[in-house]
Protein backbone atom coordinates (compact mmCIF):
# COMPACT_ATOMS: atom_id res chain seq x y z
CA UNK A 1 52.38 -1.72 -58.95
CA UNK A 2 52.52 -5.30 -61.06
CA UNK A 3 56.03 -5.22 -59.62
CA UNK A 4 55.22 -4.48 -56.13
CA UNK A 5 52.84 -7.18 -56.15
CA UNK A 6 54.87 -10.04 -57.91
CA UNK A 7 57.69 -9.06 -55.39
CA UNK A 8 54.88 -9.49 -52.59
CA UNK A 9 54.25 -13.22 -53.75
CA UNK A 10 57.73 -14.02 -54.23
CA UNK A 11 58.61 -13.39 -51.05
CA UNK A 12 55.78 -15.46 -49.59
CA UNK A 13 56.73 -18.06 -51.54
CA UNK A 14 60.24 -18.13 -50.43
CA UNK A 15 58.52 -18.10 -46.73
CA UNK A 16 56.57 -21.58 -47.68
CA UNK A 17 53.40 -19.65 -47.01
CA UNK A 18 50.84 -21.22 -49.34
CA UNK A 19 48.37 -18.75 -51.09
CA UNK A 20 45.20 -19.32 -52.55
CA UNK A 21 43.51 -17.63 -56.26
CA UNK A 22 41.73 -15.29 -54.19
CA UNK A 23 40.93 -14.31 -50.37
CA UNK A 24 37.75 -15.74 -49.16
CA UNK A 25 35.36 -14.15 -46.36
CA UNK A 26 33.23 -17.54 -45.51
CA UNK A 27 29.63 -16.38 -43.63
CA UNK A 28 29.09 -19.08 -41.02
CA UNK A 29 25.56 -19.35 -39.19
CA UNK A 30 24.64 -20.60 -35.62
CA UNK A 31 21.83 -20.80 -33.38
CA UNK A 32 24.33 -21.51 -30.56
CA UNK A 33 24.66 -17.64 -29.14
CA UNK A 34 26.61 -18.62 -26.10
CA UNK A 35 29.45 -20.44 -27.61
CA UNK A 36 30.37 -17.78 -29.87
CA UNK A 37 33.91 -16.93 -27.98
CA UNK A 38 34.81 -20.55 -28.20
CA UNK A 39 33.43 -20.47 -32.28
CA UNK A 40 35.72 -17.58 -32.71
CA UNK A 41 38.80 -19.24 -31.47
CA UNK A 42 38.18 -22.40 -33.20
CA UNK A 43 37.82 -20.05 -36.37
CA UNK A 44 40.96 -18.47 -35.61
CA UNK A 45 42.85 -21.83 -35.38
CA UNK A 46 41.51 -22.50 -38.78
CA UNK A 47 42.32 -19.51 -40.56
CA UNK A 48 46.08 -19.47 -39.05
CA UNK A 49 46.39 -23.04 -41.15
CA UNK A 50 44.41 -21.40 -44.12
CA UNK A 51 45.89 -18.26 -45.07
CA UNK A 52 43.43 -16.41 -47.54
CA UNK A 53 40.23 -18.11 -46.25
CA UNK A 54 38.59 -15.76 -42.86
CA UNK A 55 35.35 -17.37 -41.32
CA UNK A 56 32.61 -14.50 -40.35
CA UNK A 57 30.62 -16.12 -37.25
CA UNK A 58 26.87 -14.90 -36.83
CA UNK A 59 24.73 -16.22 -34.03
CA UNK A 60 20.68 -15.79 -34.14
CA UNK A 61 17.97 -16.71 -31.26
CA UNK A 62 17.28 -20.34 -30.97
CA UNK A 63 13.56 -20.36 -31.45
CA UNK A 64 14.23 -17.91 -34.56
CA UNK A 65 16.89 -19.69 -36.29
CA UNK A 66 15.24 -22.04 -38.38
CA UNK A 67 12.71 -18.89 -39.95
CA UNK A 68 15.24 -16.70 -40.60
CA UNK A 69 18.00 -19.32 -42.43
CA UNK A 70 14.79 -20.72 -44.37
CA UNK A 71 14.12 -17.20 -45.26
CA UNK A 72 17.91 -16.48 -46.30
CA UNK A 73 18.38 -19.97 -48.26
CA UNK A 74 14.78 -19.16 -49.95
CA UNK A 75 15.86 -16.24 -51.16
CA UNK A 76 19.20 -17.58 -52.77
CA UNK A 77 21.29 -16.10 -50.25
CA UNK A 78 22.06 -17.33 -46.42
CA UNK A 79 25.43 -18.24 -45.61
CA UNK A 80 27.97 -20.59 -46.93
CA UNK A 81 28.27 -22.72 -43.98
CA UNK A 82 25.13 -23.63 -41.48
CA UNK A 83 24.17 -24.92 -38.34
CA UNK A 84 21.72 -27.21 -39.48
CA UNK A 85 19.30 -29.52 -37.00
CA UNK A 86 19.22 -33.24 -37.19
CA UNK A 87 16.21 -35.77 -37.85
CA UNK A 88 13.13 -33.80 -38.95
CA UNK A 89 14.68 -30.73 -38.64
CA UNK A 90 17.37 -31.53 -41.23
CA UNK A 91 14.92 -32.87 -43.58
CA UNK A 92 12.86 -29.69 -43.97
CA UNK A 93 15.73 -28.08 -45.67
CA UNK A 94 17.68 -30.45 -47.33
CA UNK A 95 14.37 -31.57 -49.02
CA UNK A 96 14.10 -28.22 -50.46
CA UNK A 97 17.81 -28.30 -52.28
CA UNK A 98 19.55 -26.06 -50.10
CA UNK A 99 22.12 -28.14 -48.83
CA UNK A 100 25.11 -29.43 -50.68
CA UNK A 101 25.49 -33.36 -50.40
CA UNK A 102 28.43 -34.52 -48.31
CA UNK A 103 30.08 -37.85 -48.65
CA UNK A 104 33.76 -39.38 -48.31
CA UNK A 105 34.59 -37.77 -51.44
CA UNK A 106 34.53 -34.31 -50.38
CA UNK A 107 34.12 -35.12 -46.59
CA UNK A 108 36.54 -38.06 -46.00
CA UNK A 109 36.46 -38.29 -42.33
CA UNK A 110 32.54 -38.71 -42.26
CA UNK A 111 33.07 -42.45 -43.07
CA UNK A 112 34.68 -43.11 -39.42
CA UNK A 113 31.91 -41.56 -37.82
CA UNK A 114 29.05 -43.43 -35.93
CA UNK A 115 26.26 -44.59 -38.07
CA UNK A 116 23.70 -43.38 -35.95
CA UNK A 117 25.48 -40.04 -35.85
CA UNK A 118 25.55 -39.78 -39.72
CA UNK A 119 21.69 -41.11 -39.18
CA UNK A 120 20.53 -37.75 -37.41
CA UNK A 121 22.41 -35.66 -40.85
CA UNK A 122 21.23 -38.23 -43.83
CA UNK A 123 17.87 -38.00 -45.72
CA UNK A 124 15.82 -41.17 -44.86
CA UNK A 125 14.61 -41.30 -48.31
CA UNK A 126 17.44 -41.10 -50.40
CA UNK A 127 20.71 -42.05 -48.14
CA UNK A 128 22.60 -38.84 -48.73
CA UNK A 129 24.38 -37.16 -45.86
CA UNK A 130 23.81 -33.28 -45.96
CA UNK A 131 26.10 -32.48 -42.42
CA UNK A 132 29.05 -33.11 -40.34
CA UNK A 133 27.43 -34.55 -37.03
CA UNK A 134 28.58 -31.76 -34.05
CA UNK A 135 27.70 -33.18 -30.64
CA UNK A 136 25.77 -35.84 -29.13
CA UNK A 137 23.35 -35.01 -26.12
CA UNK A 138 22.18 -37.31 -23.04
CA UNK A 139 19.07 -37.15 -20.88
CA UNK A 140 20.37 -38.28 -16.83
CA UNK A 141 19.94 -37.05 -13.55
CA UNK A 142 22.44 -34.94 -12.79
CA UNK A 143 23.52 -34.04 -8.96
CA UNK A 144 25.01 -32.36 -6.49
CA UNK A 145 28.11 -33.93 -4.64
CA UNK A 146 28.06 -31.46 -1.84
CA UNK A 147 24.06 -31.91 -1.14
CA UNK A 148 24.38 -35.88 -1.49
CA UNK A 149 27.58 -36.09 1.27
CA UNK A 150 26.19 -33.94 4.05
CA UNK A 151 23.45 -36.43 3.64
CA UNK A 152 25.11 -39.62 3.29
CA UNK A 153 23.56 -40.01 0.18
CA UNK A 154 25.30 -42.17 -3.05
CA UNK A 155 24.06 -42.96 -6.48
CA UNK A 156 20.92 -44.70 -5.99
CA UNK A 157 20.36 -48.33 -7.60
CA UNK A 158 16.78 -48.79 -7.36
CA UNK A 159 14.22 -46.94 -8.04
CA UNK A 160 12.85 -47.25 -3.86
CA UNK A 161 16.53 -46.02 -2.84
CA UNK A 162 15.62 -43.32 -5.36
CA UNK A 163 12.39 -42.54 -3.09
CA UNK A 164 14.19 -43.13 0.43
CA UNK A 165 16.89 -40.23 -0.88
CA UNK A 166 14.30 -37.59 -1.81
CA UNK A 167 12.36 -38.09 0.83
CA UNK A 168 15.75 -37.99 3.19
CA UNK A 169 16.40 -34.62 0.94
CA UNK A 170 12.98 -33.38 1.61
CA UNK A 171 12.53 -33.90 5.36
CA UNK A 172 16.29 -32.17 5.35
CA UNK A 173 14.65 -29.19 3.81
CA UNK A 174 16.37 -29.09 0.25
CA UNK A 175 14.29 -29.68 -2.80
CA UNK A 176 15.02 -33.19 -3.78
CA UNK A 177 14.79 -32.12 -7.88
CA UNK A 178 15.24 -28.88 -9.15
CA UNK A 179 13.21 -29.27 -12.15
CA UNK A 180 9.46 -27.44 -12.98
CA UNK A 181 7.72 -28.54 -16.65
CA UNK A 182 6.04 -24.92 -17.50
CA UNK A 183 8.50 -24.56 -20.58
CA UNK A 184 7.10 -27.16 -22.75
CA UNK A 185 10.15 -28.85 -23.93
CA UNK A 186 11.42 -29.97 -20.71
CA UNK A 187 8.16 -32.11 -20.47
CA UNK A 188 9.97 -34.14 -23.06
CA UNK A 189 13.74 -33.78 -21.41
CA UNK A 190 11.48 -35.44 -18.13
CA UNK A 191 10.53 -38.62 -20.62
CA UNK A 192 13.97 -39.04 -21.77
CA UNK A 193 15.78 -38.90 -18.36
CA UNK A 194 13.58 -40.88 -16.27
CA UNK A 195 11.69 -43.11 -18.27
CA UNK A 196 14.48 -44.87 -20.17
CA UNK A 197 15.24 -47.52 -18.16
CA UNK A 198 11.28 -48.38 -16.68
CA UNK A 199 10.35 -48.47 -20.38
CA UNK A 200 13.32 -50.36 -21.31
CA UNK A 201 15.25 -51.67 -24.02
CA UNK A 202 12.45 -54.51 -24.91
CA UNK A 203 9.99 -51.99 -25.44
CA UNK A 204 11.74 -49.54 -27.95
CA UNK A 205 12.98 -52.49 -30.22
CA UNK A 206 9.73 -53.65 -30.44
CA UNK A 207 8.48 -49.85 -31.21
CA UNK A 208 11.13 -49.59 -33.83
CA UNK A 209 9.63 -53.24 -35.05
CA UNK A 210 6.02 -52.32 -35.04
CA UNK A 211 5.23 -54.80 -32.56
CA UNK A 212 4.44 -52.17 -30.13
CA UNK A 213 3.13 -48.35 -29.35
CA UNK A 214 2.84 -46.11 -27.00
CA UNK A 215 -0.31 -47.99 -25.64
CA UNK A 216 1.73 -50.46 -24.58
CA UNK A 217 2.22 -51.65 -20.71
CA UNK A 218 5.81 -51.14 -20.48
CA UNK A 219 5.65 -47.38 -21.45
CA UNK A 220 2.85 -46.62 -19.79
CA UNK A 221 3.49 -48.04 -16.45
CA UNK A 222 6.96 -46.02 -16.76
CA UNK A 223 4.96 -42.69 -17.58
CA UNK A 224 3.15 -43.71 -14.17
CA UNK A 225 6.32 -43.64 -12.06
CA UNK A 226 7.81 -40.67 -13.91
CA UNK A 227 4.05 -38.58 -12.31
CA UNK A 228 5.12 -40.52 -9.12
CA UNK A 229 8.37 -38.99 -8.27
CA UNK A 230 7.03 -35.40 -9.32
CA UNK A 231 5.67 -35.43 -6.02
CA UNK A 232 9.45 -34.55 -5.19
CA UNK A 233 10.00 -31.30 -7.53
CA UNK A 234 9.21 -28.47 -5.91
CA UNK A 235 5.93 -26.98 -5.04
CA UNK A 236 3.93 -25.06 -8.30
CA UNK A 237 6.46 -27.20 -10.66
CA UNK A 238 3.73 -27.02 -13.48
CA UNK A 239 4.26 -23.48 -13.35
CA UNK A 240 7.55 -23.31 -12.89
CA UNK A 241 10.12 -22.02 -16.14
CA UNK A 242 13.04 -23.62 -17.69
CA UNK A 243 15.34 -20.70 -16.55
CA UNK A 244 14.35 -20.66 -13.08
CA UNK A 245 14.66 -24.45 -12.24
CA UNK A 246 18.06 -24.12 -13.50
CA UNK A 247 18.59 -21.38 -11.01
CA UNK A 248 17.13 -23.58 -8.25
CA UNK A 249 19.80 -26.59 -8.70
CA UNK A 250 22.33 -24.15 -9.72
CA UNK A 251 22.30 -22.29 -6.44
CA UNK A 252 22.39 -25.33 -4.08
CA UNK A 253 18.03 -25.41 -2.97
CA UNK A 254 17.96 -28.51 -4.89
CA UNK A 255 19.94 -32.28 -5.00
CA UNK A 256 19.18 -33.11 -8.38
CA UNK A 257 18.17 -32.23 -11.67
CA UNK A 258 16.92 -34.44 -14.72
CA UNK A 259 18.55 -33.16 -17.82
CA UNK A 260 20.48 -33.47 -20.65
CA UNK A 261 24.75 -33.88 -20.57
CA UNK A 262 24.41 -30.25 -22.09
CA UNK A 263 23.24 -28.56 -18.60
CA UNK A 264 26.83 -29.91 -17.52
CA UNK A 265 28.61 -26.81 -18.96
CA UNK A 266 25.39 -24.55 -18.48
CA UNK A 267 25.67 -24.95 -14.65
CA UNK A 268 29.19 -24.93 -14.04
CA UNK A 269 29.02 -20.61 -15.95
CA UNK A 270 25.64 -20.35 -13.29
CA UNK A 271 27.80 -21.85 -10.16
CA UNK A 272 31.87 -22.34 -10.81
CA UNK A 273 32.13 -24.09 -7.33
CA UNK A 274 29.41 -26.62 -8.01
CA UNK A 275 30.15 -29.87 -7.84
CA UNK A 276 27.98 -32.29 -9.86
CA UNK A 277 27.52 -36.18 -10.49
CA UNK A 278 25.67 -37.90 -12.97
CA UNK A 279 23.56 -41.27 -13.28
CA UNK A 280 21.05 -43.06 -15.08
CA UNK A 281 17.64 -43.16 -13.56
CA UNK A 282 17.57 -46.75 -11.68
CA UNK A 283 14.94 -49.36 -12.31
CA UNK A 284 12.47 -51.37 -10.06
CA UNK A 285 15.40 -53.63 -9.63
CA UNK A 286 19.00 -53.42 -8.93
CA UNK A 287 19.64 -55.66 -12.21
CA UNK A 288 17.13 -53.81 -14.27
CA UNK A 289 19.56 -52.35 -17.22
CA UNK A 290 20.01 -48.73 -16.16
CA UNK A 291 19.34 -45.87 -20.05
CA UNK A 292 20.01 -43.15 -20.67
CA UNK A 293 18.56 -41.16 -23.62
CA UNK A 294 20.84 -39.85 -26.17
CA UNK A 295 20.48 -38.04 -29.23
CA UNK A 296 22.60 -35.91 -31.67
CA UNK A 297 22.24 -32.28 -31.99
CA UNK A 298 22.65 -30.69 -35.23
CA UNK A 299 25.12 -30.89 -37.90
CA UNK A 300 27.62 -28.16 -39.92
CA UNK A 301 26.33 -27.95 -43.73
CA UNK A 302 27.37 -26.13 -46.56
CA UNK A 303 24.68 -24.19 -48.60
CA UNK A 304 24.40 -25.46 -52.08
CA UNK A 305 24.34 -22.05 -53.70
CA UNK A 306 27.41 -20.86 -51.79
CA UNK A 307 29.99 -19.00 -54.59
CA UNK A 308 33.21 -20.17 -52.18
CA UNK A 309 32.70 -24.14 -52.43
CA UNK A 310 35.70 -24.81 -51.95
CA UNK A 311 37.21 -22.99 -49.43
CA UNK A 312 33.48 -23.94 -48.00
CA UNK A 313 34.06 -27.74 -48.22
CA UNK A 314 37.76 -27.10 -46.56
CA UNK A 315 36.14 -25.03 -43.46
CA UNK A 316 33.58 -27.99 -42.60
CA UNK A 317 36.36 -30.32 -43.24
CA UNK A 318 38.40 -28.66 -40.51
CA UNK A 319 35.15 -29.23 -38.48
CA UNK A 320 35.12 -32.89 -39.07
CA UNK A 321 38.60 -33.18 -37.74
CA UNK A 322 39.47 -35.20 -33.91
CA UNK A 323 41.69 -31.52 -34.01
CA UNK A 324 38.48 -29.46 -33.79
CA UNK A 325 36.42 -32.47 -32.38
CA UNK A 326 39.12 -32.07 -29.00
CA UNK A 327 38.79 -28.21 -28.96
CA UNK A 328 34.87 -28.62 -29.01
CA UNK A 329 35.15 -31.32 -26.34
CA UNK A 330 37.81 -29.60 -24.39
CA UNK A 331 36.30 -25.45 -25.03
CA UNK A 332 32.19 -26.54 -25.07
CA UNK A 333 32.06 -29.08 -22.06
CA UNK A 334 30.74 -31.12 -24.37
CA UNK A 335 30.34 -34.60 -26.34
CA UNK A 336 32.02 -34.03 -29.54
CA UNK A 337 30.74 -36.39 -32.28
CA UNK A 338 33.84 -36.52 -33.70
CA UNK A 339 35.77 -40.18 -33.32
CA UNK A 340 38.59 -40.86 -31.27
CA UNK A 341 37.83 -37.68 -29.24
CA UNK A 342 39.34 -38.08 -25.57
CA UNK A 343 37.40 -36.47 -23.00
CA UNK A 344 39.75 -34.32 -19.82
CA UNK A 345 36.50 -33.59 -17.84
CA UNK A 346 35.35 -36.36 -15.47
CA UNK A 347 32.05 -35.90 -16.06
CA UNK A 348 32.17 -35.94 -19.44
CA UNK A 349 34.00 -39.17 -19.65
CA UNK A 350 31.44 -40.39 -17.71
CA UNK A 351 28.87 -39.18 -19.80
CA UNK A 352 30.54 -40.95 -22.64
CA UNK A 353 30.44 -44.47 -20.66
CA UNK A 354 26.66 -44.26 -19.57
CA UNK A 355 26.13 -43.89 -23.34
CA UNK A 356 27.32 -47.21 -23.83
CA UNK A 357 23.85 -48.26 -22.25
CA UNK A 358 21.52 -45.69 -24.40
CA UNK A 359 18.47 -45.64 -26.22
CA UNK A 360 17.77 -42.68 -28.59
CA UNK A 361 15.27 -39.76 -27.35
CA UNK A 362 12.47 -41.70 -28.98
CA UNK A 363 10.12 -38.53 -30.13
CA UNK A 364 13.17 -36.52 -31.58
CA UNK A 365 15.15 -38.97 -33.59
CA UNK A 366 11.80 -41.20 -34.80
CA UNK A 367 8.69 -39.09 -34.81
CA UNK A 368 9.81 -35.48 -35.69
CA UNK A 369 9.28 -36.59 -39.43
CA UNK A 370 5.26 -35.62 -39.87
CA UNK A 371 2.66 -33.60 -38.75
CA UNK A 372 1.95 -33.38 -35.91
CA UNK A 373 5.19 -34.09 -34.51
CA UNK A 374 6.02 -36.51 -31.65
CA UNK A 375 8.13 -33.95 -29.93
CA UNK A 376 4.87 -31.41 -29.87
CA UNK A 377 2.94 -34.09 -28.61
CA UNK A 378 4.00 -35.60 -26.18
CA UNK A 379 5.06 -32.19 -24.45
CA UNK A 380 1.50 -31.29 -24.95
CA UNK A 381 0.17 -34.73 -22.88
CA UNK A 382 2.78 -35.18 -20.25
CA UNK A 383 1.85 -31.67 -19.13
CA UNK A 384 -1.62 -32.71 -19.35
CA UNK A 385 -0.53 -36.04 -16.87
CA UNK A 386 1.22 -33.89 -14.69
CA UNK A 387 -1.86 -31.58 -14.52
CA UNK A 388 -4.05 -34.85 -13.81
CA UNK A 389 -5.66 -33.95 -16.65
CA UNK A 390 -4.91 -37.48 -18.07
CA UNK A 391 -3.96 -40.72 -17.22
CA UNK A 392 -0.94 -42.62 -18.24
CA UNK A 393 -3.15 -45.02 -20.31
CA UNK A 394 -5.33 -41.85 -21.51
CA UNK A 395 -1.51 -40.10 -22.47
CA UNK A 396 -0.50 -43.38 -24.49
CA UNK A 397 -3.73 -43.97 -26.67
CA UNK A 398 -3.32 -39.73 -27.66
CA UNK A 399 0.40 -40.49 -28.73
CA UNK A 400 -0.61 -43.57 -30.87
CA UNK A 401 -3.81 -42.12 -32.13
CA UNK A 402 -1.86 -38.41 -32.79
CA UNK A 403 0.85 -39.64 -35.03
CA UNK A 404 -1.11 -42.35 -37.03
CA UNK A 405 -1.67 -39.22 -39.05
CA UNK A 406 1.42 -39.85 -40.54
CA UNK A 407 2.95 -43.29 -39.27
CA UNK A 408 2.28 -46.37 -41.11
CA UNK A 409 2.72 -48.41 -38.48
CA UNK A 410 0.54 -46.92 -36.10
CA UNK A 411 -2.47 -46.72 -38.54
CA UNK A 412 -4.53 -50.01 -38.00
């Protein structure tokens, strides 16, 4: 049997095939459920350059992921290489020691990423990166091309040529926005992608300063034109779900939806003939600087107890690669955080340009740190608004008052 065996290797090596101590089954974890086919042939690319090392890919629900890997990592276990979330979400494990610290040294490509991308996966405290930034997301208005030419509509500039086309949309019978705020989230997704640019630039550096909060005139004069142009989603949009206001732009009933760059690739598997544009909700003005709101979703991390670091650390170096950061862009639809990615969709491309003129989702990447969280909210007023069960002014003072639990700057 020796014999047999040292024969075997032998005859690999006279192949050039490389092969390592001992064959490696890496358990990989992911909250993303619909991308699996795409995971599973960027796996297979890997493991046809890594002969030895296979990749197992297990996808849990969304709003159960971060219980059950808590759970797994708690108990010693969990798998060798995560999905983990960025900003707050990051923080809640790596605090705990279950990630492995990732730096040029065993990560080399993470130094040519974006700082703010290696922001979302670094400890505030302490500087140390724990992930390999995956994707970057972008709240816009995304629309249909089909819906704006029979009605010799274009890209509106101003926030009044925004008005004259929904209310051209409406008296044409189509839903001029698709969207409805009963899932709570997308309360949030309606901050990011329309009040960007009446909030401004001005206003979040001076947030970020502490020369301002959320009392402030600038954010809550844009929270009073985001309730203003509700009166253009469809009727019972307070009760109306995520799902089904997908379904509504999806289908053709409505011209637009606000939502993020990752509804791009989510519409396209609802509707293969749509065809969609993208902007940046205007301003009062023509000049006004037109935002979008981006942020970056999630990391890959390696679990500090895993027994295969190595072969670990060589997986989520494969994921740090422009190789897989092209697949991702190319497979997902997608905004790969990877540098130097090129991007064959349109849309995308133009997704990466309006980010160029960005400010981050302010409640995700700044206030998910503390209890209560900015994301919970501000989900939790802006339904109130929309319910007129508070005014802009009444939704501002709540925000500020809410997270000087927890935010120096905001406790006076």
């Amino acid at each position: 049997m020796k014999k047999l065996i040292l024969s075997g290797i032998v005859a690999l090596s006279a192949l050039g095939v490389s092969m390592p101590a001992w064959a490696q089954e890496l358990s990989f974890w992911s909250w993303r459920q619909e991308d699996k086919a795409q995971y599973e042939k960027f796996i297979k690319a890997f493991e046809e350059k890594n002969p030895g090392v296979t990749v197992k890919f297990e996808t849990f629900e969304a709003t159960n992921y971060n219980t059950i890997l808590s759970t797994a990592l708690a108990g010693g276990s969990g798998p060798d290489v995560l999905f983990a979330r960025a900003y707050g979400g990051l923080e809640n494990v790596a605090n705990a020691g279950y990630l492995l610290p990732l730096d040029k040294s065993n990560v080399p490509a993470l130094e040519n990423f974006a700082p703010a991308a290696i922001a979302a996966e670094t400890m505030r405290s302490t500087k140390v990166t724990y992930a390999v930034p995956f994707a970057s997301q972008t709240m816009l208005v995304i629309y249909n091309k089909d819906i704006f030419d029979a009605n010799g509509l274009k890209e509106p500039e101003t926030w009044d040529e925004l008005v004259q086309a929904s209310e051209k949309l409406k008296g044409a019978g189509i839903m001029p926005f698709g969207n409805g705020t009963a899932t709570a989230w997308q309360n949030e997704v309606m901050v990011g992608g329309i009040a960007s640019t009446l909030m401004g630039r001005g206003f979040y550096d001076d947030l970020m300063a502490g020369k301002a909060d959320f009392t402030d005139k600038r954010y809550v004069e844009a929270l009073t034109k985001l309730k203003e142009i509700t009166k253009y989603f469809p009727d019972g949009f307070i009760g109306l779900d995520y799902a089904s206001s997908q379904q509504l732009f999806a289908s053709g009933m409505a011209g637009m939806f606000v939502g993020g760059s990752y509804e791009l690739a989510n519409f396209k598997k609802q509707n293969p003939d749509i065809k969609m544009g993208i902007f940046a909700m205007p301003g009062m003005k023509a000049d006004d600087e037109k935002l979008v709101a981006q942020y970056f979703d999630g990391g890959y991390a390696v679990n500090a107890k895993t027994p295969h670091k190595e072969a670990a650390l060589k997986f989520v170096n494969f994921l740090a690669s422009q190789e897989f950061g092209q697949m991702f862009a190319d497979e997902l639809n997608n905004i790969s955080a990877v540098p130097g990615v090129s991007f064959k969709d349109p849309l995308l491309a133009e997704v990466a340009e309006l980010n160029k003129n960005s400010i981050p989702y302010i409640m995700l990447v700044h206030f998910r740190f503390g209890e209560p969280s900015g994301s919970v909210l501000l989900q939790g007023e802006i339904q109130k608004l929309l319910s007129e069960k508070a005014t802009p002014e009444e939704v501002g003072k709540n925000l500020t008052t809410g997270l000087a639990a927890w935010y120096e700057p905001f406790k006076k």
